[in-house]
N, C-alpha and C. Protein backbone atom coordinates (compact mmCIF):
# COMPACT_ATOMS: atom_id res chain seq x y z
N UNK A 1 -30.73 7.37 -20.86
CA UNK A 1 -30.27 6.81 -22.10
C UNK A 1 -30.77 5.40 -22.21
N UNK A 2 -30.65 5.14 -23.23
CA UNK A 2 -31.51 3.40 -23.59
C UNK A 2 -30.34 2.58 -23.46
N UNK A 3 -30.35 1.27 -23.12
CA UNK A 3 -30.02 0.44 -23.24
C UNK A 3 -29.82 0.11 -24.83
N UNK A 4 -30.12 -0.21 -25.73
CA UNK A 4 -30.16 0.09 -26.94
C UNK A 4 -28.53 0.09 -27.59
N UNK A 5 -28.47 1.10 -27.01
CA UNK A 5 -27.14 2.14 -27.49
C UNK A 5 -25.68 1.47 -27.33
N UNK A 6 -25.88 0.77 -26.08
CA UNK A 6 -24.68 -0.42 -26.21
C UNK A 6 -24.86 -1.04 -26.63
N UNK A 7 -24.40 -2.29 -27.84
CA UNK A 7 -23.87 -3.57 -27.95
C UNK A 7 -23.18 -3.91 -26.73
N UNK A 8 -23.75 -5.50 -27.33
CA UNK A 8 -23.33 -6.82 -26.26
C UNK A 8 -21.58 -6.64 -26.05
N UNK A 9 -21.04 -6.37 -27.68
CA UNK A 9 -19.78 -6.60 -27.54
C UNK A 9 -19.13 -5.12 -26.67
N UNK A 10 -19.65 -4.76 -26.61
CA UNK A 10 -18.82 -3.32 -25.34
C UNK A 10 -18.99 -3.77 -23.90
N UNK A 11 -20.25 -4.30 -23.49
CA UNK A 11 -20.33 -4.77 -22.68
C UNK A 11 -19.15 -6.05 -22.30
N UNK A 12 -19.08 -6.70 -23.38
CA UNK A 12 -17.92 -7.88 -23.03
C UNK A 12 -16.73 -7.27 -22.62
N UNK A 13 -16.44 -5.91 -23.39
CA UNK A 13 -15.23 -5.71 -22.96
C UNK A 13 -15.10 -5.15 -21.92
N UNK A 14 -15.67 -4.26 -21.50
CA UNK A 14 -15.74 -3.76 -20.32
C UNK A 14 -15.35 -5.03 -19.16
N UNK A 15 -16.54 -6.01 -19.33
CA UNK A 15 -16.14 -6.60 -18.59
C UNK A 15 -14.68 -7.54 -18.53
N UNK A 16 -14.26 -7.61 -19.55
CA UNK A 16 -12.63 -8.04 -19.52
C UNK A 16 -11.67 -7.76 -19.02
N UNK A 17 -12.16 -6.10 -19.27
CA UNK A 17 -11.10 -5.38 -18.97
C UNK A 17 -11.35 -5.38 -17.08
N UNK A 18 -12.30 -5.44 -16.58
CA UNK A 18 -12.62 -5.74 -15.01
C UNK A 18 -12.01 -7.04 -14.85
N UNK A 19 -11.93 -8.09 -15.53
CA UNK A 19 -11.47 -9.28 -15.19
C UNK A 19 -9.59 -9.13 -15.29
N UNK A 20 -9.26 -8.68 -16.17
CA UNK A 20 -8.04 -8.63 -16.79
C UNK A 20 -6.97 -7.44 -15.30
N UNK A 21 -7.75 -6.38 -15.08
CA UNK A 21 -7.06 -5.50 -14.18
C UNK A 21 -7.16 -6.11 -12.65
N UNK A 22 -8.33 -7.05 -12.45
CA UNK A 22 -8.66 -6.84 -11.30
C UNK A 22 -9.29 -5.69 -10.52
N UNK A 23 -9.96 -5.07 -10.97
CA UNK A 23 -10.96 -4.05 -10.84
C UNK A 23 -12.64 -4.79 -10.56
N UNK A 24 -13.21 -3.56 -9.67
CA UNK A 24 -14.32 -4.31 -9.39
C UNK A 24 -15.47 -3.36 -10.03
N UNK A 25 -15.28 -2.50 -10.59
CA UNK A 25 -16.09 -1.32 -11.24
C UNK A 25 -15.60 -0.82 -12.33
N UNK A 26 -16.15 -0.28 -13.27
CA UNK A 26 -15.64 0.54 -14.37
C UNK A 26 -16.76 1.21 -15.07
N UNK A 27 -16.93 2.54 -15.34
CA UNK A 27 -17.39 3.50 -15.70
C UNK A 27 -17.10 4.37 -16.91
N UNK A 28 -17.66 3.90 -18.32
CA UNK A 28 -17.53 5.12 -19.31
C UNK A 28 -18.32 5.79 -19.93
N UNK A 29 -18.36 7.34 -20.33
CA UNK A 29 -19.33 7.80 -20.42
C UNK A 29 -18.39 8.47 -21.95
N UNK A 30 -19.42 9.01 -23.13
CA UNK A 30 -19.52 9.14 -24.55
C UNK A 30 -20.50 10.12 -24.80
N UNK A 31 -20.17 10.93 -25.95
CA UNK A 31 -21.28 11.25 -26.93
C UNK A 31 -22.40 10.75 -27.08
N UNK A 32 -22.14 8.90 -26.97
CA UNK A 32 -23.45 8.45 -26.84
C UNK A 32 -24.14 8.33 -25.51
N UNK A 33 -23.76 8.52 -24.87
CA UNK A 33 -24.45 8.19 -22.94
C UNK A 33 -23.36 7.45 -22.92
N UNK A 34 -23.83 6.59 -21.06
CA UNK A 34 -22.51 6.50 -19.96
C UNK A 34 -23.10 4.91 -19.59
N UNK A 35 -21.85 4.03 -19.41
CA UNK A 35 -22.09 2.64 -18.60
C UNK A 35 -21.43 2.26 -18.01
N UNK A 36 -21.94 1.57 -16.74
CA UNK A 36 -20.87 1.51 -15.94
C UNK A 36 -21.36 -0.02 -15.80
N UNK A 37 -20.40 -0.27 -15.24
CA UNK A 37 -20.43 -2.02 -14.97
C UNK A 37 -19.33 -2.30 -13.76
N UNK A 38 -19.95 -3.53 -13.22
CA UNK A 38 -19.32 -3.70 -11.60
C UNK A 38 -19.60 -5.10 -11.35
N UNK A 39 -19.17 -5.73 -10.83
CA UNK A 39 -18.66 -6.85 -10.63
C UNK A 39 -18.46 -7.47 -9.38
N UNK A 40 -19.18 -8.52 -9.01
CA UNK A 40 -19.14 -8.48 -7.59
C UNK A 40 -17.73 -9.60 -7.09
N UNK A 41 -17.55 -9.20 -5.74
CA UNK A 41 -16.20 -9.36 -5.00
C UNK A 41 -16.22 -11.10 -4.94
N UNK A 42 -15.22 -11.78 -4.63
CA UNK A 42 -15.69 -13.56 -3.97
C UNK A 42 -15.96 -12.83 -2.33
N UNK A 43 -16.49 -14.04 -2.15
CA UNK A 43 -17.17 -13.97 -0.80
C UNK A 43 -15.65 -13.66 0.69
N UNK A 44 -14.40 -13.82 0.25
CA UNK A 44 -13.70 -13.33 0.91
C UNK A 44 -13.59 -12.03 1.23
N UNK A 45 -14.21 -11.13 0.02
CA UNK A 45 -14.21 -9.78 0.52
C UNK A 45 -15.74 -9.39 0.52
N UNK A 46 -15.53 -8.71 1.60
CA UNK A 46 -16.96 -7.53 2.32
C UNK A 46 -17.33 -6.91 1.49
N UNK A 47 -18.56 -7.82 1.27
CA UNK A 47 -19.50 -6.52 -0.13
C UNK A 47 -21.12 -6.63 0.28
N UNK A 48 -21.74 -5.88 -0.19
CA UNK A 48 -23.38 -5.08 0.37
C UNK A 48 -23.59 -6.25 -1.13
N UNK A 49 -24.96 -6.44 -0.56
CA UNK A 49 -25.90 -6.98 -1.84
C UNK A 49 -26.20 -5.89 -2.95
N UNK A 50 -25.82 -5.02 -2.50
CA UNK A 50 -26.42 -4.02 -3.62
C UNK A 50 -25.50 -3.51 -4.47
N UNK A 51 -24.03 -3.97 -4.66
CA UNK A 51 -23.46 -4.26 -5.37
C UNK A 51 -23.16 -5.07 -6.63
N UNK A 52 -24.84 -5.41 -6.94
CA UNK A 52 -24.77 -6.65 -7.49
C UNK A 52 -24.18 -6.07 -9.46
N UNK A 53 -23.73 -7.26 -10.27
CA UNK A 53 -22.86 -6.84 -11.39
C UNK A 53 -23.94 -6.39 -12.36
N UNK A 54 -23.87 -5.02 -13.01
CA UNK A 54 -24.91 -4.25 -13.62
C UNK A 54 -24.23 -3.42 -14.37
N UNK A 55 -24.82 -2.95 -15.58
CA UNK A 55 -24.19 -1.90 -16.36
C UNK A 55 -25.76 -0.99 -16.42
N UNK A 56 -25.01 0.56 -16.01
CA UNK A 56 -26.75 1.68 -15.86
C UNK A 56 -26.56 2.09 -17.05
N UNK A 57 -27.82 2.76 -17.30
CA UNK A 57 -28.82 2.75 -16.69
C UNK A 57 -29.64 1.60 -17.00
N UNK A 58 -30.45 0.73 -16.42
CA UNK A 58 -31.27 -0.31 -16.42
C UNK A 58 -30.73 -1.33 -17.57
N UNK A 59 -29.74 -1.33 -17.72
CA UNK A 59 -28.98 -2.94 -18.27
C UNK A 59 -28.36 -3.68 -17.45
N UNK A 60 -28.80 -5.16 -17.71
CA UNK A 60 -28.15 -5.73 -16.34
C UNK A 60 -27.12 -6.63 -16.89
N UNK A 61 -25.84 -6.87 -16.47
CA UNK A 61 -25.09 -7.71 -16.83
C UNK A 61 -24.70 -8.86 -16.33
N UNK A 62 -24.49 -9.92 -16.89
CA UNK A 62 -23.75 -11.21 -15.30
C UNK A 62 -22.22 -10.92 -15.04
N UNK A 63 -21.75 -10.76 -14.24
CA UNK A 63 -20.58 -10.80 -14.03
C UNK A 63 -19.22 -11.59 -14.51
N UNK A 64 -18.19 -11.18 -15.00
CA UNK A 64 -17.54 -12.08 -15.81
C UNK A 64 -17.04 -12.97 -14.70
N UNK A 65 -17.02 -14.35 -14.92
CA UNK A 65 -16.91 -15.58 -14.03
C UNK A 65 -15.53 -15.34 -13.58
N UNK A 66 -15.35 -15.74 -12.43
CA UNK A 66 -14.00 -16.28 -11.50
C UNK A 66 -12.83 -17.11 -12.09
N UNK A 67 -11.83 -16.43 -12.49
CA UNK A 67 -11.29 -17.85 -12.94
C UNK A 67 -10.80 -19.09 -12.29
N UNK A 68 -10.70 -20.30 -12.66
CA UNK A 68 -10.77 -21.02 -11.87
C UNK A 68 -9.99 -21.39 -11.23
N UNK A 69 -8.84 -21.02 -10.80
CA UNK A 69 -7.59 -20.21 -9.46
C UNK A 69 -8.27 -19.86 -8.60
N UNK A 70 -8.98 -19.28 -8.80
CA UNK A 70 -10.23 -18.79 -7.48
C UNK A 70 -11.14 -19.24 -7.17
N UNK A 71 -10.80 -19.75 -5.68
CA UNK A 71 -11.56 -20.92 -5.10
C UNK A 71 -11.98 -19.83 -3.89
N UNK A 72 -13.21 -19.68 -3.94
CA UNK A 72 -14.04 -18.89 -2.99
C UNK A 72 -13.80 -19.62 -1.51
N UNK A 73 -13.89 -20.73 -1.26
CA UNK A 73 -13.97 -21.51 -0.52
C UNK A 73 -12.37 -21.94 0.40
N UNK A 74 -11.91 -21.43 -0.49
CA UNK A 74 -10.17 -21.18 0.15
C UNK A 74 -9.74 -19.78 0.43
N UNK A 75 -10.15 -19.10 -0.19
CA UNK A 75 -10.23 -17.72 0.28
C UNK A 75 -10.73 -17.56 1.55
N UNK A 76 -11.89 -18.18 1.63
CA UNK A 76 -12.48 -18.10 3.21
C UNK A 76 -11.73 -18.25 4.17
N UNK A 77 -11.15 -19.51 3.57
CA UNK A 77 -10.60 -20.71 4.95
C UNK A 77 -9.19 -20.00 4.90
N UNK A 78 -8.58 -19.22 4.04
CA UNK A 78 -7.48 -18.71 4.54
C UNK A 78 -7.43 -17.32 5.20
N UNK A 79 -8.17 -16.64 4.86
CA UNK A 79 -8.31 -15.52 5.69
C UNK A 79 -9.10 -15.90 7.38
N UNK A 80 -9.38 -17.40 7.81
CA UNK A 80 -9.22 -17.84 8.81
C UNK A 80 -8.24 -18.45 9.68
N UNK A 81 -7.23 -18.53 8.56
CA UNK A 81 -6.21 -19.39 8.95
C UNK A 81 -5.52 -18.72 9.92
N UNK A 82 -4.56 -19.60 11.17
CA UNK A 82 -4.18 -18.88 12.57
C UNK A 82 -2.65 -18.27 11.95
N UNK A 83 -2.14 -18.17 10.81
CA UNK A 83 -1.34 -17.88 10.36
C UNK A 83 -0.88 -17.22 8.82
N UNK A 84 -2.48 -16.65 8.78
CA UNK A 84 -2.50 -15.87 7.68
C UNK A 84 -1.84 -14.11 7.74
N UNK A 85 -1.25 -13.66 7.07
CA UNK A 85 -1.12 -12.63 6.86
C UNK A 85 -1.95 -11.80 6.41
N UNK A 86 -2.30 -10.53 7.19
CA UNK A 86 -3.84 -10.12 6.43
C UNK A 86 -3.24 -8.24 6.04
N UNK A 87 -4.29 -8.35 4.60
CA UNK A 87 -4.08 -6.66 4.62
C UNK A 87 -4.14 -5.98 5.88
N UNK A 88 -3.37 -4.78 6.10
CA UNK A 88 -3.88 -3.53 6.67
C UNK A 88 -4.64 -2.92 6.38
N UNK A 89 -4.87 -2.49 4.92
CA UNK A 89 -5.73 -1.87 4.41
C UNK A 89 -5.45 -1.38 2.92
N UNK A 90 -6.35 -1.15 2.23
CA UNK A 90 -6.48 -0.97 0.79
C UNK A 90 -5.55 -0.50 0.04
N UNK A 91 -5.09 -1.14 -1.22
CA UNK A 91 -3.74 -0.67 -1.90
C UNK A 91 -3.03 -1.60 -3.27
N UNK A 92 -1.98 -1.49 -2.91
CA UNK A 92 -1.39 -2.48 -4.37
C UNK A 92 -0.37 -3.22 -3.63
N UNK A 93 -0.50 -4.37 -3.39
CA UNK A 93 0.73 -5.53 -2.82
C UNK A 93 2.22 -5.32 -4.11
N UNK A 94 2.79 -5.22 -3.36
CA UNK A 94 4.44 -5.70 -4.24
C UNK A 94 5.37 -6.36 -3.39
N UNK A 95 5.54 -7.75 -4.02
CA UNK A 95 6.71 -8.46 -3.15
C UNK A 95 7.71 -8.12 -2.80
N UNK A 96 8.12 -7.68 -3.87
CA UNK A 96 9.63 -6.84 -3.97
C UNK A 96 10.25 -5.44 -3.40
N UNK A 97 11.21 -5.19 -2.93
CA UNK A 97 11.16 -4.20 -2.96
C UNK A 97 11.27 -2.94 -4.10
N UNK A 98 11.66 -3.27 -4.81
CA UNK A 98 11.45 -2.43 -6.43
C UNK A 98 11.59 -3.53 -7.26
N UNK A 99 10.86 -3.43 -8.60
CA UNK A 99 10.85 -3.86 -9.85
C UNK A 99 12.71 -4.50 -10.07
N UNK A 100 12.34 -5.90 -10.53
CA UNK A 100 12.98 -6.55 -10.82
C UNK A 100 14.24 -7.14 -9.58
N UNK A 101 13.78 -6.69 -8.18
CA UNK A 101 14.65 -7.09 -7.22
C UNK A 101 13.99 -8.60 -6.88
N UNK A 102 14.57 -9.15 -6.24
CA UNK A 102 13.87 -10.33 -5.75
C UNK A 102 13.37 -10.05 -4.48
N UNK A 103 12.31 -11.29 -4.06
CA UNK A 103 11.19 -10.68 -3.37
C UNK A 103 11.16 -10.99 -1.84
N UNK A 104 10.89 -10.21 -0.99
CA UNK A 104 11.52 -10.20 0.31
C UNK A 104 11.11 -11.83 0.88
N UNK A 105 10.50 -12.56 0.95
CA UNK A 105 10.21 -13.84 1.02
C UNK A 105 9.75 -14.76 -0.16
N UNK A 106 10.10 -16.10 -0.08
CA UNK A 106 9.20 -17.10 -1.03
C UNK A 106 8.79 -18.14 -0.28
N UNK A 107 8.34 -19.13 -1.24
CA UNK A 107 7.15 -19.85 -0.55
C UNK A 107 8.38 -21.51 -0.24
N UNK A 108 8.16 -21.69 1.17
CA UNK A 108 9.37 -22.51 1.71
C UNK A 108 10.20 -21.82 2.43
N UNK A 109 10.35 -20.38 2.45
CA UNK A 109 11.33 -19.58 3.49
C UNK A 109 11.14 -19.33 4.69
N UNK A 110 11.95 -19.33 5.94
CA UNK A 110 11.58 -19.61 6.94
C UNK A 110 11.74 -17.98 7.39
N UNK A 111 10.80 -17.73 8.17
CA UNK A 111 10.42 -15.62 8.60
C UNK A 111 10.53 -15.85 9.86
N UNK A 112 11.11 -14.72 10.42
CA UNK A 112 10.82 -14.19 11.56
C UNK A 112 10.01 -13.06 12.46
N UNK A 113 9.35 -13.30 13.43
CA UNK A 113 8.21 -12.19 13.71
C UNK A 113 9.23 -10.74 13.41
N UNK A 114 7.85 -9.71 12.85
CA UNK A 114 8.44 -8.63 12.48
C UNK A 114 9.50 -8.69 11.32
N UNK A 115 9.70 -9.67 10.73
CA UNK A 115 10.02 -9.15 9.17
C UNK A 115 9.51 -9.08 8.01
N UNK A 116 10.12 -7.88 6.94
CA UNK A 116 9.37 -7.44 6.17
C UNK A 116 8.94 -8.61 5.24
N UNK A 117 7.86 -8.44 5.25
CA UNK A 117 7.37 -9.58 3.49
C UNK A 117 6.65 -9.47 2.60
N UNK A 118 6.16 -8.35 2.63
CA UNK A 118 5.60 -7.18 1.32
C UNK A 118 5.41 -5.85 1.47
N UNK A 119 5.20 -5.05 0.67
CA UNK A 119 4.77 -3.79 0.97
C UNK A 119 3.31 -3.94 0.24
N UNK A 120 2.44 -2.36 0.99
CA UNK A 120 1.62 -2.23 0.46
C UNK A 120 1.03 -0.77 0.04
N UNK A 121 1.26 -0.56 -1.44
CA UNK A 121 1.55 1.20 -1.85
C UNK A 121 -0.05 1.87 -0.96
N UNK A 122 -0.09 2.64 -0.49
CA UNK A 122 -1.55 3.47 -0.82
C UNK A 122 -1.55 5.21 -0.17
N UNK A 123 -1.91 5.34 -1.20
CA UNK A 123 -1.74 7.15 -1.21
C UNK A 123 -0.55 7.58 -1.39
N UNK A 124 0.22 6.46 -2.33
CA UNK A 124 1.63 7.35 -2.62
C UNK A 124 2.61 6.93 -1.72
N UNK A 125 2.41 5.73 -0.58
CA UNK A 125 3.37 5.55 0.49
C UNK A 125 3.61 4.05 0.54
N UNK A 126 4.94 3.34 0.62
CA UNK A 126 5.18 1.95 0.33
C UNK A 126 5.26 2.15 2.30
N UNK A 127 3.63 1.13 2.70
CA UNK A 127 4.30 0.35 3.44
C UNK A 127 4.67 -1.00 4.13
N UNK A 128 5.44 -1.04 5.04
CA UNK A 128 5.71 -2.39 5.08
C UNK A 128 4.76 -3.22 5.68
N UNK A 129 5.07 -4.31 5.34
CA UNK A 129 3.61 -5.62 6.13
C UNK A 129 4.94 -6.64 6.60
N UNK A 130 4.59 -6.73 7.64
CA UNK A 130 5.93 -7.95 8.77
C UNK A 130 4.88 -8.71 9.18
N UNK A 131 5.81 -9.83 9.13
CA UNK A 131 5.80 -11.18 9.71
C UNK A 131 5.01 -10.88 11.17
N UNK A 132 3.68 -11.63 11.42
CA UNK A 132 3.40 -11.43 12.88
C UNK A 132 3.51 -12.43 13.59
N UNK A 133 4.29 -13.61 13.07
CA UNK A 133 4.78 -14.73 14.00
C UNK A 133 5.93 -15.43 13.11
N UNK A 134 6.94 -16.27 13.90
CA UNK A 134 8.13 -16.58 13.20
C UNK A 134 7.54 -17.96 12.67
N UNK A 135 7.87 -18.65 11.40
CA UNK A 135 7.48 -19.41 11.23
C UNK A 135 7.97 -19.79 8.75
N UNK A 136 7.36 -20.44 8.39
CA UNK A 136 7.81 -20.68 7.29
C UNK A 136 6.79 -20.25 6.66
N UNK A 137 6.74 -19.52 5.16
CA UNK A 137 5.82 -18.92 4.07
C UNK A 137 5.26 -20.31 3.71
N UNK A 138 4.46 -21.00 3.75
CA UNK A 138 3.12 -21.83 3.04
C UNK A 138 2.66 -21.64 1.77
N UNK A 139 2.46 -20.32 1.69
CA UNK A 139 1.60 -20.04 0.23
C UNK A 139 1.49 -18.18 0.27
N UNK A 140 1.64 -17.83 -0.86
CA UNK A 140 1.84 -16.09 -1.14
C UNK A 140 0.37 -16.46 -2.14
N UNK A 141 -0.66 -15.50 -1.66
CA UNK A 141 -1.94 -15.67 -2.31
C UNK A 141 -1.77 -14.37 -3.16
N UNK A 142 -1.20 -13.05 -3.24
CA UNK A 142 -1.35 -12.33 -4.34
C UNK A 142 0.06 -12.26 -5.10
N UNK A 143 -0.53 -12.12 -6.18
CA UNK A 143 0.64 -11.61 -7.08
C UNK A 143 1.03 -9.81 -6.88
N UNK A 144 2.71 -9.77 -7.16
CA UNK A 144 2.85 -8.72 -7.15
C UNK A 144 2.27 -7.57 -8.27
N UNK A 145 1.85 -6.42 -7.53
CA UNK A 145 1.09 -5.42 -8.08
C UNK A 145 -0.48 -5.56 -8.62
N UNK A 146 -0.80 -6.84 -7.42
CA UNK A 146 -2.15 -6.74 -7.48
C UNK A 146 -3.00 -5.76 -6.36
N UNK A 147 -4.25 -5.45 -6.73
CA UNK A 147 -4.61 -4.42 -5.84
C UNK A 147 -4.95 -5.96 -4.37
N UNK A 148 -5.45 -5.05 -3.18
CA UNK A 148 -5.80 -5.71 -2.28
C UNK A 148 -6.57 -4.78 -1.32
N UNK A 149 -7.33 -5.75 -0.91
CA UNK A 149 -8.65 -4.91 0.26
C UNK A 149 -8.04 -4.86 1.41
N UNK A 150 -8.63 -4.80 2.29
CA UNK A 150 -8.76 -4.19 3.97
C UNK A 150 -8.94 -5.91 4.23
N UNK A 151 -8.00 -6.57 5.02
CA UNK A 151 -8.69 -7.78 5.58
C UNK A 151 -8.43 -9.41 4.66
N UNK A 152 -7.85 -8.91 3.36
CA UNK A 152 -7.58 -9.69 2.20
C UNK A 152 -6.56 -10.64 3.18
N UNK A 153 -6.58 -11.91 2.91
CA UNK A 153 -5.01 -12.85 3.22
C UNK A 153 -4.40 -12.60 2.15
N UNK A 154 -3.22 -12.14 2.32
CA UNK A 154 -1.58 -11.80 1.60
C UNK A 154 -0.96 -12.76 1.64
N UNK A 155 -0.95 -13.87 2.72
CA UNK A 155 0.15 -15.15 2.57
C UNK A 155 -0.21 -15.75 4.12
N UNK A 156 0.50 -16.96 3.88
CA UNK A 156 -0.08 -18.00 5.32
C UNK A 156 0.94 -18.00 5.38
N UNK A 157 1.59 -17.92 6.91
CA UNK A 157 2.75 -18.56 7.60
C UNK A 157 2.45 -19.42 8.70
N UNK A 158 3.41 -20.72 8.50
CA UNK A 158 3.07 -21.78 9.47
C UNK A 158 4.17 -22.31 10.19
């Protein structure tokens, strides 16, 4: 299919809607042909160069910018930090334990190793993420019911 066939303005949205969900890909296909568009990760998360942000077939797109909350450069340094909390693995963070409860820690609360301080849904299963040293919440880096990677910092305790 040609390039052609999309307008700029579908392309924008697409990419909005990647910015807006937190999604790193999105794919639609039509009567008229199919585009997909993808978006590359900040440098905190593990991504191949060949991921780079593109809508197929042979249209290339720039990626919709970072907003500026997102500091690549703190992302780094916290998923180094000796007291970061890190994903287990891929899913949707929720502070809470259900909608509209309050949230098992905040930022100033003092934790103890092995307690709960988020869950993380994936494949249908809430589970828990504990405290791996006793100490006080610093900073909660996702919002609840954002997705999260393998390795992501969830929160610094110090």
């Amino acid at each position: 299919m040609s390039a052609e066939r999309f307008d700029s303005d579908t392309v924008r949205q697409l990419a909005l809607i990647l910015t807006e969900t937190g999604l790193t890909e999105i794919e639609v296909e039509g009567k008229e042909g199919r585009i997909r568009v993808v978006r590359a990760h900040p440098p905190a998360v593990h991504m191949t160069a060949a991921a780079m942000p593109m809508a197929s077939p042979g249209l290339h797109v720039p990626a919709a910018a970072p907003s500026p909350a997102a500091d690549p450069v703190a992302q780094v340094d916290d998923a180094h930090h000796p007291g970061a909390v890190l994903s287990p693995m891929v899913g949707v963070a929720y502070l809470s334990p259900e909608p509209g409860a309050p949230a098992f820690v905040a930022v100033g609360q003092a934790v103890t190793a092995g307690q709960t301080v988020l869950l993380i849904e994936a494949m249908k299963t809430f589970n828990q993420i504990k405290a791996s040293k006793a100490g006080t919440v610093i900073r909660v880096l996702v919002p609840s019911g954002a997705p999260v990677e393998y390795g992501q910092p969830l929160m610094i305790i110090e």
